[in-house]
N, C-alpha and C. Protein backbone atom coordinates (compact mmCIF):
# COMPACT_ATOMS: atom_id res chain seq x y z
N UNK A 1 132.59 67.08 78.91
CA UNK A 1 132.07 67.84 80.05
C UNK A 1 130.96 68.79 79.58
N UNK A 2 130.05 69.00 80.42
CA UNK A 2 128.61 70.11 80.17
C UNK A 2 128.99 71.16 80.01
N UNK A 3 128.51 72.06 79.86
CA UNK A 3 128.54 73.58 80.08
C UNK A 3 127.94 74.18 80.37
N UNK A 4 127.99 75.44 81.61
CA UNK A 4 127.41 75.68 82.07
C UNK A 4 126.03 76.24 81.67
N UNK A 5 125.93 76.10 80.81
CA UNK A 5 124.40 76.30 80.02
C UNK A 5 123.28 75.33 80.05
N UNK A 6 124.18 74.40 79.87
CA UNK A 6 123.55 72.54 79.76
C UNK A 6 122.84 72.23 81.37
N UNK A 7 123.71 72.67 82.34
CA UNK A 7 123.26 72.79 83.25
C UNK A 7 122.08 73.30 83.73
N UNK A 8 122.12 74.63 83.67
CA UNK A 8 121.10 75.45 83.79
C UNK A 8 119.84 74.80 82.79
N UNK A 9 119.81 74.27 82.15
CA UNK A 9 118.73 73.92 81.21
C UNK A 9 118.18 72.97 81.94
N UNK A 10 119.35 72.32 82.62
CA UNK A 10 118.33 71.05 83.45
C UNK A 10 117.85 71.31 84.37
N UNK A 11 118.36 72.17 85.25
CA UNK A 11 118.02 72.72 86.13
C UNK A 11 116.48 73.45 86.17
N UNK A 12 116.60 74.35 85.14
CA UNK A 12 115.33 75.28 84.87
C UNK A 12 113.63 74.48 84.37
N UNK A 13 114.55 73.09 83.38
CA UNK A 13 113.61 71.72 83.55
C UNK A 13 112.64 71.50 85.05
N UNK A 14 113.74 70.99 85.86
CA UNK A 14 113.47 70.43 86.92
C UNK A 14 112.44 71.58 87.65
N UNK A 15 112.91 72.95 87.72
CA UNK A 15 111.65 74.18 88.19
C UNK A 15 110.62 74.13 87.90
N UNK A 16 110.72 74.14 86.31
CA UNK A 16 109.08 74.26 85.94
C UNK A 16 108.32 72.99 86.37
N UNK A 17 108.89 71.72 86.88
CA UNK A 17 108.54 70.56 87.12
C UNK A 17 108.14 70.84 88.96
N UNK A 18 108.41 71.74 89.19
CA UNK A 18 108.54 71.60 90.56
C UNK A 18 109.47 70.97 91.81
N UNK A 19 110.09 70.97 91.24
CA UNK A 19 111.49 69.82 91.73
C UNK A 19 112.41 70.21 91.96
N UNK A 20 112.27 71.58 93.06
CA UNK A 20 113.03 72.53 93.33
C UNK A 20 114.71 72.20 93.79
N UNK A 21 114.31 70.59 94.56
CA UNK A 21 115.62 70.02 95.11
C UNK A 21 116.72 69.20 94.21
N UNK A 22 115.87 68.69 93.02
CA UNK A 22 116.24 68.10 91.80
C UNK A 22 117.52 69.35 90.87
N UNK A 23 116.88 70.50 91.04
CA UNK A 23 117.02 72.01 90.74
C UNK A 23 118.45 72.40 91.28
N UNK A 24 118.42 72.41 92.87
CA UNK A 24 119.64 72.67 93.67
C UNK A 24 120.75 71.74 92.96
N UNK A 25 120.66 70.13 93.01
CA UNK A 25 121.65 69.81 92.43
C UNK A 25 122.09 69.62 91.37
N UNK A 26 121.49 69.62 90.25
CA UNK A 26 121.93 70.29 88.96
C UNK A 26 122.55 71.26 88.83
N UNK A 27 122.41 72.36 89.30
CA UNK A 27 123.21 73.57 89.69
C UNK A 27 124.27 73.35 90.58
N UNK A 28 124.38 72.81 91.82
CA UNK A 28 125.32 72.21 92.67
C UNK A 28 126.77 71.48 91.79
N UNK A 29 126.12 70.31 90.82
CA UNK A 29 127.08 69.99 89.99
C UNK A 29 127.48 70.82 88.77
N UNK A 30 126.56 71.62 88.57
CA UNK A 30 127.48 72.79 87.68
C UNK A 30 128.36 73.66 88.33
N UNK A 31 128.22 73.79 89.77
CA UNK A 31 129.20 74.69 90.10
C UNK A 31 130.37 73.63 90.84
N UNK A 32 130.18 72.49 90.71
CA UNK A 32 131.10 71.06 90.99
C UNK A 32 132.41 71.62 89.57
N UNK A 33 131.44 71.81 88.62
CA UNK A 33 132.14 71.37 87.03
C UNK A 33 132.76 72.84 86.87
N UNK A 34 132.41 73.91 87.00
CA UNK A 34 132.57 75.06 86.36
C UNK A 34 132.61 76.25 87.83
N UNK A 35 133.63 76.16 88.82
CA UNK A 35 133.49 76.45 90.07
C UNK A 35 133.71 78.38 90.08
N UNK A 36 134.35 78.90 88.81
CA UNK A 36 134.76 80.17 88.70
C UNK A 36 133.47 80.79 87.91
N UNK A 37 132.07 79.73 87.82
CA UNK A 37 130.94 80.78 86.96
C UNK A 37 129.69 81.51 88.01
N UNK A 38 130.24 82.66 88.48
CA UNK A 38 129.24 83.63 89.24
C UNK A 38 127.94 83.51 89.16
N UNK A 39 127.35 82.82 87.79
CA UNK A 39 126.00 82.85 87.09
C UNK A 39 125.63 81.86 88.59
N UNK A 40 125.98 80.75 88.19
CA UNK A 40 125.57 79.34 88.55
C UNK A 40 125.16 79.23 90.20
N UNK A 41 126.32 80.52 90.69
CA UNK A 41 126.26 80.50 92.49
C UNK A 41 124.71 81.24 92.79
N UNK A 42 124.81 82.41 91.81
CA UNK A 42 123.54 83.63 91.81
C UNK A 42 122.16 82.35 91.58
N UNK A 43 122.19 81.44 90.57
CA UNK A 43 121.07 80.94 90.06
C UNK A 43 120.56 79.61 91.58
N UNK A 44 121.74 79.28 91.59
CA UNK A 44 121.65 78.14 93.32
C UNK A 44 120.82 78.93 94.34
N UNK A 45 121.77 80.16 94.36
CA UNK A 45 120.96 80.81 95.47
C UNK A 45 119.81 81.27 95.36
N UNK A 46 119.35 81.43 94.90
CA UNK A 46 117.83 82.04 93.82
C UNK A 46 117.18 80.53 94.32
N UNK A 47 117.52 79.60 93.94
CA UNK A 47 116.57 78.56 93.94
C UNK A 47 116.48 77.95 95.47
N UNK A 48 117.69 78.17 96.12
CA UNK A 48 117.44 77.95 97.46
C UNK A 48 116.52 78.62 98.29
N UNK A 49 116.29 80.10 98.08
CA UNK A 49 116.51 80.72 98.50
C UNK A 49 114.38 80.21 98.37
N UNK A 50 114.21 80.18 97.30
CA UNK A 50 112.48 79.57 96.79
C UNK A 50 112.63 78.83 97.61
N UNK A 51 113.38 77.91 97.99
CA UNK A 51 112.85 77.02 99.25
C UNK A 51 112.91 76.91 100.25
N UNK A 52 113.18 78.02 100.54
CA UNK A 52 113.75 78.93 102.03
C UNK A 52 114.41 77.94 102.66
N UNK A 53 116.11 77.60 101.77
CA UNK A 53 117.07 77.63 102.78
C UNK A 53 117.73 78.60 102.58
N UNK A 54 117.49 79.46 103.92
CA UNK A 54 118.40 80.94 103.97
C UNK A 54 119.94 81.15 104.33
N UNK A 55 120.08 79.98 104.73
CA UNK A 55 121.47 80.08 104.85
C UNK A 55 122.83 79.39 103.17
N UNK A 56 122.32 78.35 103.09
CA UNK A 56 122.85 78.21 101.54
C UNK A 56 122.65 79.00 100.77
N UNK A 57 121.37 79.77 100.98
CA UNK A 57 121.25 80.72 99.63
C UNK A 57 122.23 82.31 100.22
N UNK A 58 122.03 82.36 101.32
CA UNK A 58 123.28 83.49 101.54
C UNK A 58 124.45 83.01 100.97
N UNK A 59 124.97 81.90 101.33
CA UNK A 59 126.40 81.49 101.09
C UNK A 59 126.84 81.18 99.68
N UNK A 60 125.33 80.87 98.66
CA UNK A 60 125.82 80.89 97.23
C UNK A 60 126.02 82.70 96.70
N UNK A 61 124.83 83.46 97.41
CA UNK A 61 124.79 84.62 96.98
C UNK A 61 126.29 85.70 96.61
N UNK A 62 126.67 84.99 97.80
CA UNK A 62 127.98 85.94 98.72
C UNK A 62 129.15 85.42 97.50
N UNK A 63 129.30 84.09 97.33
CA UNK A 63 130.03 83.60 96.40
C UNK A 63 129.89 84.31 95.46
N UNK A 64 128.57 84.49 94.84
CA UNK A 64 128.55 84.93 93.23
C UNK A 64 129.04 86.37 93.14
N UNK A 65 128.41 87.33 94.48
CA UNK A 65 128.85 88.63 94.26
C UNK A 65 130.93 88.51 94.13
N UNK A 66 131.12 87.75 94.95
CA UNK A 66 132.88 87.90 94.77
C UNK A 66 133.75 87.59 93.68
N UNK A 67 132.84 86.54 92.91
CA UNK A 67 133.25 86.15 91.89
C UNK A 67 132.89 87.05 90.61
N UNK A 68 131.84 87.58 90.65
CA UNK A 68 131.49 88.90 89.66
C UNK A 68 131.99 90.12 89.83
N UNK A 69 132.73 89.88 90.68
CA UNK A 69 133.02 91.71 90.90
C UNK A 69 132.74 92.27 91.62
N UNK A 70 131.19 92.05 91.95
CA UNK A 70 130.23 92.78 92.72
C UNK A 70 129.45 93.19 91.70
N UNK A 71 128.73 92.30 90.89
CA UNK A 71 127.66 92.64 89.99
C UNK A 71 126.20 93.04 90.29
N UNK A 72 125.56 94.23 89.95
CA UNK A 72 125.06 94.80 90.73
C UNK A 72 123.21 93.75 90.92
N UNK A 73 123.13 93.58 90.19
CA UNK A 73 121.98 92.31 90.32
C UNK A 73 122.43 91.44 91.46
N UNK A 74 123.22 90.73 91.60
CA UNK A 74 123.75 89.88 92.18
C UNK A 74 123.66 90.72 93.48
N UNK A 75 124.04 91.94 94.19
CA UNK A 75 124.70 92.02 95.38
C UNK A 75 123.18 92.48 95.58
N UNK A 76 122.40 93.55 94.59
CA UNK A 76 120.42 93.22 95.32
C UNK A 76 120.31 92.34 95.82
N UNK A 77 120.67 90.65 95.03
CA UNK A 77 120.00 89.39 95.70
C UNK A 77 120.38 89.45 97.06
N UNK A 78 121.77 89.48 97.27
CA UNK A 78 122.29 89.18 98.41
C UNK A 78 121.73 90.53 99.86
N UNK A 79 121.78 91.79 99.32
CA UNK A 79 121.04 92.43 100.61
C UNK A 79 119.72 92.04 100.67
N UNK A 80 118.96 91.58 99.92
CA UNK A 80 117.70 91.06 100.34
C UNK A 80 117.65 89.96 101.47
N UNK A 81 118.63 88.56 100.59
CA UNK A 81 118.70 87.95 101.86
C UNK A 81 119.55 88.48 103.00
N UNK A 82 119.92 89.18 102.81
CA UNK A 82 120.85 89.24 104.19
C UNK A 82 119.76 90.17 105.32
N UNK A 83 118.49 90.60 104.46
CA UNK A 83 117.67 92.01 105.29
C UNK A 83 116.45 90.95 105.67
N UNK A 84 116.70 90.05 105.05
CA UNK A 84 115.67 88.49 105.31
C UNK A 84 115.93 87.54 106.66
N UNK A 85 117.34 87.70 106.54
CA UNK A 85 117.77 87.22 108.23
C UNK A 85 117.88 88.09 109.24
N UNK A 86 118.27 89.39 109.03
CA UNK A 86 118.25 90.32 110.10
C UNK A 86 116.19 90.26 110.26
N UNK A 87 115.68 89.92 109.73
CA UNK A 87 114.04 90.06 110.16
C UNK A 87 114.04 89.16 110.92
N UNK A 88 114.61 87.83 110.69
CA UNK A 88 114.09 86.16 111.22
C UNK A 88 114.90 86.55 112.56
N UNK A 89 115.91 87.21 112.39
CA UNK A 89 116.57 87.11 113.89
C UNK A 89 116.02 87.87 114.66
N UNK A 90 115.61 89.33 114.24
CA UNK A 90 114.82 90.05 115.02
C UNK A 90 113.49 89.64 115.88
N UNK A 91 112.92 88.82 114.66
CA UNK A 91 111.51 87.98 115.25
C UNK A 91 111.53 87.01 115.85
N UNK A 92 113.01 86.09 115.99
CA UNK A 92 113.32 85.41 117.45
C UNK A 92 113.22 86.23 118.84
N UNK A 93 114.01 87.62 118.84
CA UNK A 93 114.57 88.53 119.71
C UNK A 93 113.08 88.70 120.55
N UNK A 94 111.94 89.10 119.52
CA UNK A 94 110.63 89.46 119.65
C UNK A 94 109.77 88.60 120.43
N UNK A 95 110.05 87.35 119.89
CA UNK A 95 109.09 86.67 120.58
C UNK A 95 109.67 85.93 121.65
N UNK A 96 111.22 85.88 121.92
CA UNK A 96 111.74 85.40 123.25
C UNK A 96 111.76 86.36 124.15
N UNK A 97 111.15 87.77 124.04
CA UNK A 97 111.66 89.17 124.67
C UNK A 97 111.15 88.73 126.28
N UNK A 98 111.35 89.30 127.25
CA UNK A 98 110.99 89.10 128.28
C UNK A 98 109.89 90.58 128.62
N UNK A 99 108.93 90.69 129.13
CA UNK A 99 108.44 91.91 129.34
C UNK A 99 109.10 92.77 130.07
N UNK A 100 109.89 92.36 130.89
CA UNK A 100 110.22 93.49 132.09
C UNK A 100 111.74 94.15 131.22
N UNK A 101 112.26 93.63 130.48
CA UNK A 101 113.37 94.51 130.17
C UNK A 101 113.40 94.53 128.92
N UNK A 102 114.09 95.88 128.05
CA UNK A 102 114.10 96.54 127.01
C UNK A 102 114.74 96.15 126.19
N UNK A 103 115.60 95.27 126.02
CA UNK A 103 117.36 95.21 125.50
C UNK A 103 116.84 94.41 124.05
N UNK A 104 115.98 93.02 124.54
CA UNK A 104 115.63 92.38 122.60
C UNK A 104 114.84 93.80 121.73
N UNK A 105 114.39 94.12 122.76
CA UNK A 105 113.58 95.38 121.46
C UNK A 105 114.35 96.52 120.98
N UNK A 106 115.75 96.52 121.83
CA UNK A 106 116.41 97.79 121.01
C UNK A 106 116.90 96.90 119.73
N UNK A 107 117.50 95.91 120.32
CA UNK A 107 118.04 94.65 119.26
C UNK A 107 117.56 94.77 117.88
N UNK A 108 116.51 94.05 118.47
CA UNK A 108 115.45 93.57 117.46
C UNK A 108 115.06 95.17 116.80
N UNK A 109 115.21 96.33 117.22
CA UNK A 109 114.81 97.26 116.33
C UNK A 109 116.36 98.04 115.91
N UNK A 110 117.23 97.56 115.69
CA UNK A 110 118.70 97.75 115.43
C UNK A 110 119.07 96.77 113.78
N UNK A 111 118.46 95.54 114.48
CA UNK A 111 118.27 94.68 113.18
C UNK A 111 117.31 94.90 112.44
N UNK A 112 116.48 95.18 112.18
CA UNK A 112 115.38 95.47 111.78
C UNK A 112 115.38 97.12 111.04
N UNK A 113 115.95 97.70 111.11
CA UNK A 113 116.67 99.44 110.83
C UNK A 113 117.27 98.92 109.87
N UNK A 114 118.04 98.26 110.12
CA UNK A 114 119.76 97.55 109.28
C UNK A 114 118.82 96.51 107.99
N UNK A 115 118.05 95.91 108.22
CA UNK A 115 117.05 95.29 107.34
C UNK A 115 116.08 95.94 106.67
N UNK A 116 115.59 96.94 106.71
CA UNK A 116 115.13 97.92 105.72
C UNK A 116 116.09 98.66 104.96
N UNK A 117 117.17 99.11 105.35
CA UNK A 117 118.00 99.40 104.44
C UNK A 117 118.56 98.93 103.16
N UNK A 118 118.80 97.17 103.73
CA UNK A 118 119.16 96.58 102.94
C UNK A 118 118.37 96.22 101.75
N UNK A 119 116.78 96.09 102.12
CA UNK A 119 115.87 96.12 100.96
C UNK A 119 114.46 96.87 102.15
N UNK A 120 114.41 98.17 101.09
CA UNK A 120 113.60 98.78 101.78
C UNK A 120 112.36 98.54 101.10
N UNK A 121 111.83 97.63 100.71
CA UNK A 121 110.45 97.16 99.99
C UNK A 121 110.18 95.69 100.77
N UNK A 122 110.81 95.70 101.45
CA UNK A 122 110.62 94.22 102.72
C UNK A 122 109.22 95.02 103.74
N UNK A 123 108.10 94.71 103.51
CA UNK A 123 107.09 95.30 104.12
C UNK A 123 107.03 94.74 105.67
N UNK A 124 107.13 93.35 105.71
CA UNK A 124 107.61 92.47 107.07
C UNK A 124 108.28 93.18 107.85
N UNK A 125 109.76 93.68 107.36
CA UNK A 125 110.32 94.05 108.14
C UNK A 125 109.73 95.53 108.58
N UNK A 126 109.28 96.05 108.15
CA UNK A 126 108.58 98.01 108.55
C UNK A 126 107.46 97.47 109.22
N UNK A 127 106.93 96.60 108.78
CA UNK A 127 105.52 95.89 110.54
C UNK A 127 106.60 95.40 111.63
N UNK A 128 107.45 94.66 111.22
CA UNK A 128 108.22 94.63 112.52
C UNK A 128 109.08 95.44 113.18
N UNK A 129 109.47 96.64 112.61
CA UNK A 129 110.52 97.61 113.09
C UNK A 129 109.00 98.19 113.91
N UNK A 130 108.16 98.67 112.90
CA UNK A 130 106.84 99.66 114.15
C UNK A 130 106.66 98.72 115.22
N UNK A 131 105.92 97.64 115.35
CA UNK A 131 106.09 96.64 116.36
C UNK A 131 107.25 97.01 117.56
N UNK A 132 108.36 96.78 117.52
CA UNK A 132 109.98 97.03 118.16
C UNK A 132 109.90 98.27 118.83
N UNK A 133 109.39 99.01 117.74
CA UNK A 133 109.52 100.65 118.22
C UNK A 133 108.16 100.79 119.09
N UNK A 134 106.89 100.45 119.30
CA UNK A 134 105.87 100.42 119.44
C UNK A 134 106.31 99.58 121.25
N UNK A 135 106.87 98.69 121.16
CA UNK A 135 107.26 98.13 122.62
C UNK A 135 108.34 98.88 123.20
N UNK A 136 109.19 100.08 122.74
CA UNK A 136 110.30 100.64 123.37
C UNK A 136 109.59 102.07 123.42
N UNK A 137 107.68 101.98 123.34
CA UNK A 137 107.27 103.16 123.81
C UNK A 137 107.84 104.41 122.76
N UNK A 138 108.23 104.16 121.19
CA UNK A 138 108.74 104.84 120.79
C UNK A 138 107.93 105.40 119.61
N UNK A 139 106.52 105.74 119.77
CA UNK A 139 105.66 105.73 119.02
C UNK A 139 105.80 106.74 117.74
N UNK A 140 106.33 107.59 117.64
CA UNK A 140 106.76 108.49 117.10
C UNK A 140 107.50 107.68 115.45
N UNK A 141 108.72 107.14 115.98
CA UNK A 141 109.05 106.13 115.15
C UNK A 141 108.07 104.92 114.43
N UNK A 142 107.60 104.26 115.41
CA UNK A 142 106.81 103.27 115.21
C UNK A 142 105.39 104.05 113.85
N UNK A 143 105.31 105.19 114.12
CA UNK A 143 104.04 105.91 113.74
C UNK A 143 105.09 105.90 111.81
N UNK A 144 106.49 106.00 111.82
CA UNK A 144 107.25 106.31 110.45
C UNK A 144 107.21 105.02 109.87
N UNK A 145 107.24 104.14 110.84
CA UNK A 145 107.89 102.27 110.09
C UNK A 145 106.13 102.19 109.64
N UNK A 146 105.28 102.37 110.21
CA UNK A 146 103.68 101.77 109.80
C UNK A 146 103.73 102.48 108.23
N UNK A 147 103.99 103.98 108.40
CA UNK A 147 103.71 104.65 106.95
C UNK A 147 104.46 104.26 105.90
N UNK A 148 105.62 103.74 105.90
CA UNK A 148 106.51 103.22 105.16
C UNK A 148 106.02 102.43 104.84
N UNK A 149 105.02 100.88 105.53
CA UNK A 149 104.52 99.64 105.23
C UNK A 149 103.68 100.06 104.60
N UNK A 150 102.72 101.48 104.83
CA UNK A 150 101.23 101.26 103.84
C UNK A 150 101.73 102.06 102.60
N UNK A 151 103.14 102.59 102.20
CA UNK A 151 103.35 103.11 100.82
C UNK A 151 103.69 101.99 100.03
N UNK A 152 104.21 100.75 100.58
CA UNK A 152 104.65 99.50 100.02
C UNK A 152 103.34 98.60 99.67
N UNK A 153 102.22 98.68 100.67
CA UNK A 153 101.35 97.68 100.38
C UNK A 153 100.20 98.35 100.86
N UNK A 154 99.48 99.10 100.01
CA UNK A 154 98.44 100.18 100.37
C UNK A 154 96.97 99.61 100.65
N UNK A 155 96.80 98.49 100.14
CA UNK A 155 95.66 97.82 100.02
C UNK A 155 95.83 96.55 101.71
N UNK A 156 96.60 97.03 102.20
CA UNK A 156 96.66 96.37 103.76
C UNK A 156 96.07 96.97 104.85
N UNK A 157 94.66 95.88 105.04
CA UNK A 157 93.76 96.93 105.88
C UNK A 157 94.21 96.98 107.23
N UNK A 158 95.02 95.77 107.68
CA UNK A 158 95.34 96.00 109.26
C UNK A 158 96.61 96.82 109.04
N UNK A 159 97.32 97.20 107.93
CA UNK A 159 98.13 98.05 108.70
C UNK A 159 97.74 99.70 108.84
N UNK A 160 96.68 100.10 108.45
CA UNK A 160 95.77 101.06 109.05
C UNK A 160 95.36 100.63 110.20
N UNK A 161 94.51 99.69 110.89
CA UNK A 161 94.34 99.63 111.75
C UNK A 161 95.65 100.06 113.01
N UNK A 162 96.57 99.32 112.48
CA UNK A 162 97.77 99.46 113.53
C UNK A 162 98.22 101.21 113.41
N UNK A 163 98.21 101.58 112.08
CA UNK A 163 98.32 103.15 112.55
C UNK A 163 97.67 104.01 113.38
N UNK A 164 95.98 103.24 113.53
CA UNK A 164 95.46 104.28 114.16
C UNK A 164 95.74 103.83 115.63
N UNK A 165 95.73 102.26 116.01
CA UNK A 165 95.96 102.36 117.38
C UNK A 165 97.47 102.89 117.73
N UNK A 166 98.87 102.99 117.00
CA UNK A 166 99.76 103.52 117.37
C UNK A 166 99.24 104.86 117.52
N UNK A 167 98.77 105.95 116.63
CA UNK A 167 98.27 107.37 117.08
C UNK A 167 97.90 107.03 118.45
N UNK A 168 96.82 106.21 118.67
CA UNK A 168 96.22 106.27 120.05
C UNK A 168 96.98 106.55 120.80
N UNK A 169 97.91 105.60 121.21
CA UNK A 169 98.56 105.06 121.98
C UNK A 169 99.72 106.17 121.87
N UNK A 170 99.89 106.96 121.28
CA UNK A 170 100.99 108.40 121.03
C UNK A 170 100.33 109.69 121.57
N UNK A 171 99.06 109.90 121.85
CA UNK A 171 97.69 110.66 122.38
C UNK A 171 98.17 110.34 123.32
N UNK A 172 97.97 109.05 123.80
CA UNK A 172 97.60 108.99 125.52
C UNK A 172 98.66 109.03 126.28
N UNK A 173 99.86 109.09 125.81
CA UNK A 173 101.07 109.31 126.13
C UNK A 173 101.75 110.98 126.80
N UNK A 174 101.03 111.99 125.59
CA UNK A 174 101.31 113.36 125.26
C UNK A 174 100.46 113.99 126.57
């Protein structure tokens, strides 16, 4: 039988090859062979996660943190993805919103709160929380989620732009 090392070697092969799916199951059968190694769930999900399937890669993530303890590398991975789906769901909420009523945008800015927390260097999600807050007329807020995005990614010229039209739009309000 391999070990879980042997694995990973093929696996990490198959990456640099580009063969991200080649990748998944190499790892898949290491955690077939060796089902109690935390490494192997963390490294699946990592590689899923490159190929944005977000849901396997939650479900290896979640594995590895239980099986480690709660190793603290491991449970980063996992609030990232988990602050990765609270965005995707929010940005369903967003773009199915109806204009006349409020309720996806408290949502969507409930998830989106809860998703910066979880990884507060998710710049996506602080354009989409100001956005949320920005449609619930909550400019004030919306004016905190923009500044948060340009300390993360300073060299982003539209998200100046969007600060200054949120000011505007917080002016014409007052």
């Amino acid at each position: 039988m391999m070990k879980p090392e042997d694995y990973m070697q093929q696996a990490y092969r198959c990456i640099l090859q580009n063969d991200f799916e080649q990748a998944i199951r190499w790892f898949e059968d290491a955690i077939h062979a060796h089902p109690e190694h935390a490494e192997l769930y963390y490294r699946c999900s990592i590689t899923h996660a490159r190929s944005k399937h977000l849901l396997p890669a939650l479900e290896y993530a979640r594995k590895a943190v239980e099986l480690s303890g709660g190793a603290e590398e491991y449970v980063l991975h996992l609030q990232t993805l988990e602050a990765k789906q609270l965005t995707l769901r929010a940005k369903l909420l967003l773009e199915q919103a109806a204009s006349e009523t409020s309720k996806p945008y408290v949502e969507a800015s409930r998830l989106l709160t809860e998703a910066t927390r979880l990884d507060p260097l998710s710049v996506e999600a602080h354009v989409m929380l100001a956005l949320a807050y920005s449609d619930l007329n909550e400019y004030e807020s919306a004016l905190q989620a923009l500044q948060d995005a340009i300390l993360l990614d300073p060299q982003n010229g539209q998200l100046y732009q969007m600060l200054q039209q949120t000011k505007q739009r917080l002016k014409s309000m007052q």
